[in-house]
Protein backbone atom coordinates (compact mmCIF):
# COMPACT_ATOMS: atom_id res chain seq x y z
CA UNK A 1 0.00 0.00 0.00
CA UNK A 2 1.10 3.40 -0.60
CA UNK A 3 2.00 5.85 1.84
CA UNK A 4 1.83 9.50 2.91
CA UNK A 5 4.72 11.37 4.67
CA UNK A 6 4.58 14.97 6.47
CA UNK A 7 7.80 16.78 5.11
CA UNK A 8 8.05 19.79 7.01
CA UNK A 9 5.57 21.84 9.34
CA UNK A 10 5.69 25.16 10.36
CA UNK A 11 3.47 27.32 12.35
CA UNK A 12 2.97 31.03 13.42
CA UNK A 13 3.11 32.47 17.06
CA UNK A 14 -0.31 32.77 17.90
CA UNK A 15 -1.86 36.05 19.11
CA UNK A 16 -4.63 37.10 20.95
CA UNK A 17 -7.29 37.41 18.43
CA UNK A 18 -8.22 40.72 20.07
CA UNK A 19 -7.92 44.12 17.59
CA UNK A 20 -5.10 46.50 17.77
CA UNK A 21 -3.82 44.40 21.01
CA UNK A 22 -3.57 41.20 19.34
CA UNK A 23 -0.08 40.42 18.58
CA UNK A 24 -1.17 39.53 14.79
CA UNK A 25 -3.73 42.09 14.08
CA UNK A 26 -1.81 44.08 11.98
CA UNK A 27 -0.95 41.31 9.04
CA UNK A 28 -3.88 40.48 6.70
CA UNK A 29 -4.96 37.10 7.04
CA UNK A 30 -4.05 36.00 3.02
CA UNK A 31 -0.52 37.37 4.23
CA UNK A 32 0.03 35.82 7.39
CA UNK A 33 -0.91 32.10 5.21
CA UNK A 34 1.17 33.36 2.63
CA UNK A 35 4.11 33.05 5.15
CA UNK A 36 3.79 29.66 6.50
CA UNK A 37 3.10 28.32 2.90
CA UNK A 38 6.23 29.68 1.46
CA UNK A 39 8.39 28.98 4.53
CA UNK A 40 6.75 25.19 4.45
CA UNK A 41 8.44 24.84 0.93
CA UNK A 42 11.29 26.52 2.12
CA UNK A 43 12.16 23.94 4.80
CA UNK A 44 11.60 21.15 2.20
CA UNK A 45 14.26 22.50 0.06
CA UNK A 46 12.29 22.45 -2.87
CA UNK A 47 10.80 24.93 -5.42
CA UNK A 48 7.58 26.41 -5.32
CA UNK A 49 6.45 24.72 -8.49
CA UNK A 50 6.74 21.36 -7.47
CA UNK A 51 3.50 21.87 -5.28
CA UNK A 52 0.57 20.30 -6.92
CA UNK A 53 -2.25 21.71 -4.57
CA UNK A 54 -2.81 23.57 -1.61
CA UNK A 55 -5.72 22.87 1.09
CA UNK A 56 -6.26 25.36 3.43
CA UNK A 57 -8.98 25.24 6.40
CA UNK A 58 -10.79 27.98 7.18
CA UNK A 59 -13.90 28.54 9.99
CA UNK A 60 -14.92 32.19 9.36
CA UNK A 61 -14.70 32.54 4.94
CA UNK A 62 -15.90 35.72 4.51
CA UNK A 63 -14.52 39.07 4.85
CA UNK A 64 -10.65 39.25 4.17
CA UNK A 65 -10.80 35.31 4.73
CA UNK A 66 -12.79 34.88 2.36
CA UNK A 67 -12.86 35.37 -1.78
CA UNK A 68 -11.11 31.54 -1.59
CA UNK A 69 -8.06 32.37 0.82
CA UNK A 70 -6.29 29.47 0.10
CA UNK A 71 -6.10 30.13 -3.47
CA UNK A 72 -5.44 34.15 -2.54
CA UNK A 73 -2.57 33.28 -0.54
CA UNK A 74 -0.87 30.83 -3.03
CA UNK A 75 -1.05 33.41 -5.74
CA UNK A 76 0.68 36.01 -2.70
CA UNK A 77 2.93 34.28 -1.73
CA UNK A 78 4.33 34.05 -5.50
CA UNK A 79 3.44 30.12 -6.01
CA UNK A 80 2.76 29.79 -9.89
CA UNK A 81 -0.79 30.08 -11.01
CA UNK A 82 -0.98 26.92 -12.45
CA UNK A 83 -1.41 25.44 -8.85
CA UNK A 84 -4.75 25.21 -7.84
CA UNK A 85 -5.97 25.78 -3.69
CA UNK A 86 -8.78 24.76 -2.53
CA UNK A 87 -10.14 26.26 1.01
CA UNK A 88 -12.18 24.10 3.21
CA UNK A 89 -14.50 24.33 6.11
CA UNK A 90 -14.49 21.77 8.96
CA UNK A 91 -14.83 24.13 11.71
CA UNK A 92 -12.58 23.25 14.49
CA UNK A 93 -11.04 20.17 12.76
CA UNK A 94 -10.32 22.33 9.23
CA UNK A 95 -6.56 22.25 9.62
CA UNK A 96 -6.14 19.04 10.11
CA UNK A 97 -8.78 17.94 7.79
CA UNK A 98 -6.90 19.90 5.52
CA UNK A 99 -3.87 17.30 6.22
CA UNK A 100 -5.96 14.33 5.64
CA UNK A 101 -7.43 15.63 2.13
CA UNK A 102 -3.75 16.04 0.86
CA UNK A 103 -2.95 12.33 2.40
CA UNK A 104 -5.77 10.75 0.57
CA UNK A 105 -4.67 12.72 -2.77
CA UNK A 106 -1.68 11.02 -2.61
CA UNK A 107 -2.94 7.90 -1.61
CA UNK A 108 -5.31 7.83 -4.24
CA UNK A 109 -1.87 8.31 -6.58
CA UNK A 110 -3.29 11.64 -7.89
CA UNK A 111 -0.70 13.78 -6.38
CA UNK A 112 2.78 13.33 -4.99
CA UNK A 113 3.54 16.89 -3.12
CA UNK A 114 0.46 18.98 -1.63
CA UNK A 115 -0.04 22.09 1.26
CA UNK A 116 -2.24 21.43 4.10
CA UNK A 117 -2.98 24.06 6.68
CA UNK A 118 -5.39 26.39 8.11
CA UNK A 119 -5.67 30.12 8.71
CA UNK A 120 -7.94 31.96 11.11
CA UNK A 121 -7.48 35.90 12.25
CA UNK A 122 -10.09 36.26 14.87
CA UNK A 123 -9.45 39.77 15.46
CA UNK A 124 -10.58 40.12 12.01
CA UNK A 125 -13.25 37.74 11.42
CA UNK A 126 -15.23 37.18 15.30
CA UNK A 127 -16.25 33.31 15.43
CA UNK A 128 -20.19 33.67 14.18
CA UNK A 129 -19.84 36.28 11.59
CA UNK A 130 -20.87 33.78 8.90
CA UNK A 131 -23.84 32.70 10.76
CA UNK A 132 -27.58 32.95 9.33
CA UNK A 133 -29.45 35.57 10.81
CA UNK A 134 -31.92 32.90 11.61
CA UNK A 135 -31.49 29.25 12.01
CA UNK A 136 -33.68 26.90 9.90
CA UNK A 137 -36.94 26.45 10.97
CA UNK A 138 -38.29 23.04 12.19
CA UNK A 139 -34.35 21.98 12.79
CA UNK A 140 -34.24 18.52 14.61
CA UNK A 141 -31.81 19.63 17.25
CA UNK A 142 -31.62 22.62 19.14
CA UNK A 143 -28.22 24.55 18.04
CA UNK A 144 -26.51 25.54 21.48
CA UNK A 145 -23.27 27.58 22.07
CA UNK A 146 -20.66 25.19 22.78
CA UNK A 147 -20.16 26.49 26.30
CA UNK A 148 -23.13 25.43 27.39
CA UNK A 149 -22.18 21.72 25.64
CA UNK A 150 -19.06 22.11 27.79
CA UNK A 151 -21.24 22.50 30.92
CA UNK A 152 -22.91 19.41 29.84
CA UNK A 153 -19.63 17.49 29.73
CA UNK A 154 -18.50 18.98 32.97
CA UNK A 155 -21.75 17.08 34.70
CA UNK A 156 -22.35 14.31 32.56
CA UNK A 157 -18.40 13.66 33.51
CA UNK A 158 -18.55 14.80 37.26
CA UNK A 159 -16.14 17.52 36.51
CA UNK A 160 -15.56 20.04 39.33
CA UNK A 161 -14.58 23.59 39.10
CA UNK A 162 -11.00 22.93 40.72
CA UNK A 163 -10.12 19.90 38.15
CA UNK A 164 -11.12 22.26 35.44
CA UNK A 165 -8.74 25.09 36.44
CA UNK A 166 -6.17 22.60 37.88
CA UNK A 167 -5.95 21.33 34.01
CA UNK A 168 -5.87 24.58 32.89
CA UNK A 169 -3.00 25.96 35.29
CA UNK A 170 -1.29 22.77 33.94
CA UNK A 171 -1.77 23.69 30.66
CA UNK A 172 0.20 27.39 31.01
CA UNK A 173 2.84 26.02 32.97
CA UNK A 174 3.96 23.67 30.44
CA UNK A 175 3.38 26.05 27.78
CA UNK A 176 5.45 28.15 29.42
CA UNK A 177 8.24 25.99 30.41
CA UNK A 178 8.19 24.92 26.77
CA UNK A 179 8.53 28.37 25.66
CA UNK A 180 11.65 28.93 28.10
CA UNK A 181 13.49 26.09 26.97
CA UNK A 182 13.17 26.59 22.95
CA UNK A 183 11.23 24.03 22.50
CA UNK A 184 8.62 25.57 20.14
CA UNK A 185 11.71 27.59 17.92
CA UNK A 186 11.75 24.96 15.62
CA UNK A 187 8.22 24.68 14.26
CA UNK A 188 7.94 28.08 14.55
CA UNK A 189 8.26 31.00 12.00
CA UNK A 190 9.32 34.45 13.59
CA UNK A 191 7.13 37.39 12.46
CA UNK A 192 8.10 40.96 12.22
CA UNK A 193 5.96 43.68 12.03
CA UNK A 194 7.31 47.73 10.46
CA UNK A 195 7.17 50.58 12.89
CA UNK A 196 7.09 53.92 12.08
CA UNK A 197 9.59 54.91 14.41
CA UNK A 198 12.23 52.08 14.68
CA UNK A 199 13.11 48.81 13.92
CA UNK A 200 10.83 46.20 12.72
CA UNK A 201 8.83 44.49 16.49
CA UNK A 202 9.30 41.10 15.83
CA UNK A 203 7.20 38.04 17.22
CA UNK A 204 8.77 34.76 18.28
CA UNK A 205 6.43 33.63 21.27
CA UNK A 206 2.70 32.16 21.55
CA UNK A 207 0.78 35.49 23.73
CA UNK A 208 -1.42 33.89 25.60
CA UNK A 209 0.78 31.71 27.70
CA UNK A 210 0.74 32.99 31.17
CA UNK A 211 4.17 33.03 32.30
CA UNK A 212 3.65 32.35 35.21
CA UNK A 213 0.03 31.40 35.62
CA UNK A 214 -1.66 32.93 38.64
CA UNK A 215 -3.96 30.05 40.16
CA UNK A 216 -5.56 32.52 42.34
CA UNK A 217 -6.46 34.79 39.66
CA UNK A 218 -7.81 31.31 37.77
CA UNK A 219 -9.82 30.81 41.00
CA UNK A 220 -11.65 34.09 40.87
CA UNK A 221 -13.37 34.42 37.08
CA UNK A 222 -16.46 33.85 37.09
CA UNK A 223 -18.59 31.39 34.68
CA UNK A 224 -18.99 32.21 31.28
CA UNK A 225 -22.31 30.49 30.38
CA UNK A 226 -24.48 29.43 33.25
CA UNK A 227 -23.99 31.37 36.90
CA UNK A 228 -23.45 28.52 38.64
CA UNK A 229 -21.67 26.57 36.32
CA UNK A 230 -18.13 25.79 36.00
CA UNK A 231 -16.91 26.89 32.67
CA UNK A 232 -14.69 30.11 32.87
CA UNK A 233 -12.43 32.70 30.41
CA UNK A 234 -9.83 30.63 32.41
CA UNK A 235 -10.64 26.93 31.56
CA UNK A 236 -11.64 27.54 27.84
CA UNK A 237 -9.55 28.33 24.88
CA UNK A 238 -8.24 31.82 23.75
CA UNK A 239 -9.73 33.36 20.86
CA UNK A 240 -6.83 33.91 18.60
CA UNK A 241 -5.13 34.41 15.16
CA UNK A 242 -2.64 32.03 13.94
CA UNK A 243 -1.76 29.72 10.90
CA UNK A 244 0.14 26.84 10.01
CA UNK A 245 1.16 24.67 6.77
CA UNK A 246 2.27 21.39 6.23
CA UNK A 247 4.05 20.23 3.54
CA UNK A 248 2.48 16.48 2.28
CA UNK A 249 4.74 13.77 0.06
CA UNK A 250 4.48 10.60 -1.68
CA UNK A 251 7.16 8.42 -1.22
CA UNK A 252 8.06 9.05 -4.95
CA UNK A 253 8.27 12.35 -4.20
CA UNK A 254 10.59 11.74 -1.59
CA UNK A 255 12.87 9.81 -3.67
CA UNK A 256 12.99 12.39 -6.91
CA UNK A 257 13.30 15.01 -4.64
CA UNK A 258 15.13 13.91 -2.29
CA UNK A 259 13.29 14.65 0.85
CA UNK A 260 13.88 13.50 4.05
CA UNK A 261 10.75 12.54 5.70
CA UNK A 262 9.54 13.79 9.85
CA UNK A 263 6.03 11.38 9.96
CA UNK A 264 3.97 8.62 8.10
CA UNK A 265 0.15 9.46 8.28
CA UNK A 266 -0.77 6.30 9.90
CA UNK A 267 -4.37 6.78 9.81
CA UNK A 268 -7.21 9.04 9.38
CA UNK A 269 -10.71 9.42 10.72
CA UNK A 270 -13.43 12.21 10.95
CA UNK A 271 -17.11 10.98 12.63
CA UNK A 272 -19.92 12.39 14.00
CA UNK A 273 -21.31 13.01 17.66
CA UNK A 274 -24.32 13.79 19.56
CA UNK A 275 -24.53 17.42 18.00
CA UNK A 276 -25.89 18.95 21.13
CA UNK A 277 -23.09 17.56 23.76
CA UNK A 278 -21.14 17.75 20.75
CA UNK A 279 -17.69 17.91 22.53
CA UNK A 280 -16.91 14.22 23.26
CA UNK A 281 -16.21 13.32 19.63
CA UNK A 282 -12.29 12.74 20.54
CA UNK A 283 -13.56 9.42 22.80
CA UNK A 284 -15.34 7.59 19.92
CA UNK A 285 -12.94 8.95 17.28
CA UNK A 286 -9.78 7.67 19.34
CA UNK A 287 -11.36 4.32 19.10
CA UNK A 288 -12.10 4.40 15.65
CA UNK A 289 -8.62 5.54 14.40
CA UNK A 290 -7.08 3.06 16.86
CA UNK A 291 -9.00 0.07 15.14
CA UNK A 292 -7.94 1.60 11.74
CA UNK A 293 -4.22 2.01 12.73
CA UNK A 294 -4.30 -1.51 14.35
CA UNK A 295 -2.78 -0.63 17.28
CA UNK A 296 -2.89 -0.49 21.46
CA UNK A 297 -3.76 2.65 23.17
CA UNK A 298 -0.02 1.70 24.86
CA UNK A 299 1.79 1.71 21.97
CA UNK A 300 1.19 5.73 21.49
CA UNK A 301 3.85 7.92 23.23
CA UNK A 302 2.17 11.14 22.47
CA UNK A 303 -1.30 12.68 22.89
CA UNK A 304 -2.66 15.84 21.12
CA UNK A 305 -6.59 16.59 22.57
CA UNK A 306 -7.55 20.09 21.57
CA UNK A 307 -8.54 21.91 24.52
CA UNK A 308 -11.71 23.44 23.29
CA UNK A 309 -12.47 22.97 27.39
CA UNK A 310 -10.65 21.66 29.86
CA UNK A 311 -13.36 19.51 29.79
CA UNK A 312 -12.61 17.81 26.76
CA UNK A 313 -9.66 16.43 27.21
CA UNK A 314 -10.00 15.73 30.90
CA UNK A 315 -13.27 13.58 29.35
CA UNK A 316 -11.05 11.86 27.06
CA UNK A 317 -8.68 10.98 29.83
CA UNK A 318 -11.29 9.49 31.62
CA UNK A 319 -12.13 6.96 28.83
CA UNK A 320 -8.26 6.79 28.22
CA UNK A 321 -6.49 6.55 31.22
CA UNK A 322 -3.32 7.51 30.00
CA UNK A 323 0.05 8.88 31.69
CA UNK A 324 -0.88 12.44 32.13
CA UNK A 325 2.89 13.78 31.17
CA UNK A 326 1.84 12.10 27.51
CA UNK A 327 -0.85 14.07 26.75
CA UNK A 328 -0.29 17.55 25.33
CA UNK A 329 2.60 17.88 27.08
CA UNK A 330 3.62 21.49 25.91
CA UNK A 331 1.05 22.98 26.67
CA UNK A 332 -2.72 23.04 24.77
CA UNK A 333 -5.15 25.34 22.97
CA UNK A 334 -6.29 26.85 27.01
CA UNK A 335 -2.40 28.35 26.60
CA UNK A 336 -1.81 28.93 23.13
CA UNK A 337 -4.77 29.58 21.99
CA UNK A 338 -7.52 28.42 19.61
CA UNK A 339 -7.34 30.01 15.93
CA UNK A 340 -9.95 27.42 14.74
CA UNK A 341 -9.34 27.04 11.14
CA UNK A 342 -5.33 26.79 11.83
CA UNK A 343 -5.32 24.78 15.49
CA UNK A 344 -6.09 21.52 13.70
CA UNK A 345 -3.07 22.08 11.60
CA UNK A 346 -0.97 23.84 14.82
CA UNK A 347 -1.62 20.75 16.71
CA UNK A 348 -0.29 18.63 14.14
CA UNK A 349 3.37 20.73 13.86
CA UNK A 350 3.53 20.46 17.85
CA UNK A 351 3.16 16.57 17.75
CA UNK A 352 4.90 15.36 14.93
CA UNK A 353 8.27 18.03 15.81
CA UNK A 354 7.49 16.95 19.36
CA UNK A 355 8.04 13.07 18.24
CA UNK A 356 11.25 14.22 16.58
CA UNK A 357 12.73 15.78 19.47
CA UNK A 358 12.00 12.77 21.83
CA UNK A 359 12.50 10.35 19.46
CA UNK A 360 9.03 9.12 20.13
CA UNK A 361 7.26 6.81 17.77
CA UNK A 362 3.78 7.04 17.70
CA UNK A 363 1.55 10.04 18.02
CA UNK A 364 -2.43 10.45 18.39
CA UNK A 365 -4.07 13.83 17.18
CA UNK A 366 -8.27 14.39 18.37
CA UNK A 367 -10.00 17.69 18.22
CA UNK A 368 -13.69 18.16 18.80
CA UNK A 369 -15.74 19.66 16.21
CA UNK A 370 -18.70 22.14 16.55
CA UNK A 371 -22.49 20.48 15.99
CA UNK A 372 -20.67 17.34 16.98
CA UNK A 373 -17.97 15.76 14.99
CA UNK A 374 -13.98 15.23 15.47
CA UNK A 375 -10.88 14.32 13.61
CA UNK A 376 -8.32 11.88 14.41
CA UNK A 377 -4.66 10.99 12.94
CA UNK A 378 -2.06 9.00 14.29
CA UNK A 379 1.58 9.77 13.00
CA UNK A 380 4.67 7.58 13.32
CA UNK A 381 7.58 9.30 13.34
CA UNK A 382 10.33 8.45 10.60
């Protein structure tokens, strides 16, 4: 059987997707893409018309993310027209959906070298602006905010306040012990932005991560969605801009262009889930791509679970009682942030550079999905 191999990957810092005090505001979405597609190539050592396609996710693709961004930042980031790109929306799991629709090109022998990523400014384009004014009538299931779904999860799963925030803390400490030691410099691309009066300010580090995290502070917020619930600001994601590209190869492509490869795509999954919980997609998913893969929960080192909500992952753990040091272990989406067309794609540069670096062989990507879905890939690293 054929295989797929990840080449390179390469992300952005990710801002605060805030306007005028988000670290990325001031780029244009097509350009900040346009940077991690040409620097994706770049790392490959190859030319920019050796790319066959480019898939970019996408959650909010209107506005300046819209008009087909994919294909608008191709064309600025000076790839060759003849290359098509394609933009695609799988709301949180777009990015790495992205990945797995340039896998099964090549595994369907149609293409040997194609861009996977994601994109998503949301100082620019606020999660919901693409919404219908009104929902159709007579829907069959009530269409909730996911922070209420994360509520539900928090009961259905007997999740306390303290866990919540204790996973959270967690999650900005190791972000930011990953950020003191270097860890992220190699999957990431530095950004600099012109000033007026000096030197260009240039952007190296993820600006959400609380360095250090104040517990106390964590304590204090207040819930978000019901009063006397248990969802906070502090134990959710970070709105946020980022993007991310990975580069995609055949193994013929490896050999006539000599490319060394970081990852085999194991195996691929996307299902559906209760669309009202619609958060605990990762469980069923994990089994799924497991099955697929034909392997043991204990033969995977490393564990990528977005944190939409603590809630989610901390779900997952239950069903997968896994070493806690093996899942997201630098850190997650409650740190970094969530840039939801990019994070599925983001996720995917942390864990496969993170199975270079500790030599790890196996690792397991899940991210919820809103009105109930996920995505799930396994890599083994090469």
């Amino acid at each position: 059987m054929p295989d797929a191999f990840l080449v390179s990957a390469v992300r952005t810092p990710i801002g605060m997707g805030k306007p005028e005090s988000g670290a990325l505001w001031p780029f244009q979405p097509v350009d900040l893409s346009a940077k991690v597609l040409t620097e994706a190539v770049c790392r490959a050592g190859i030319a920019l018309d050796a790319i066959e396609d480019i898939i970019l996710g996408c959650v909010t693709p209107i506005g300046d993310q819209g008009g087909n961004i994919a294909r608008l930042s191709a064309l600025q980031a000076g790839f060759p027209p003849a290359i098509p790109a394609v933009s695609l929306n799988r709301m949180c799991g777009s990015g790495q959906q992205a990945v797995h629709f340039a896998a099964q090109a090549i595994l369907a022998g149609d293409m040997d070298l194609v861009l996977a990523g994601g994109i998503e400014m949301m100082s620019h384009q606020p999660l919901g602006n693409d919404y219908p004014a009104e929902w159709p009538r007579g829907f069959p299931y009530p269409l909730i905010h996911q922070g209420l779904s994360a509520e539900m999860m928090a009961e259905r799963w007997q999740l306390s306040r303290e866990t919540l925030d204790d996973f959270a803390f967690e999650s900005h400490r190791r972000a930011g012990e990953a950020i003191e030691s270097g860890v992220f410099t190699p999957q990431t691309l530095p950004l600099h932005i012109p000033q007026p009066d000096g030197p260009a300010r240039e952007i190296v580090h993820d600006q959400g991560v609380r360095r250090p995290p104040d517990r106390q502070k964590m304590a204090a917020l207040k819930p978000v969605f019901k009063p006397d619930g248990v969802v906070t600001a502090g134990n959710s994601s970070q709105i946020s801009d980022g993007a991310a590209a990975l580069l995609v190869a055949s193994e013929r492509a490896m050999r006539q262009h000599n490319l060394t490869p970081m990852a085999r795509i194991v195996a691929r999954v996307a299902i559906g889930s209760d669309p009202v919980l619609m958060l605990d997609g990762p469980i069923a998913a994990t089994r799924k791509l497991l099955d697929r893969a034909g392997l043991r929960l204990d033969e995977i080192d490393l564990f990528e679970i977005n944190e939409a909500f603590a809630c989610v992952p901390l779900a997952w753990l239950d069903a997968y009682p896994v070493d806690p040091l093996k899942l997201n272990p630098n850190g997650g989406a409650i740190a970094h942030g969530h840039p939801l067309g990019a994070t599925g794609a983001i996720l995917m540069t942390k864990l496969v550079h993170a199975l270079q670096r500790t030599s790890s062989r196996y690792g397991l990507q899940a991210m919820c999905i809103g009105h109930g879905m996920a995505t799930a890939t396994i890599l083994e690293r090469m």
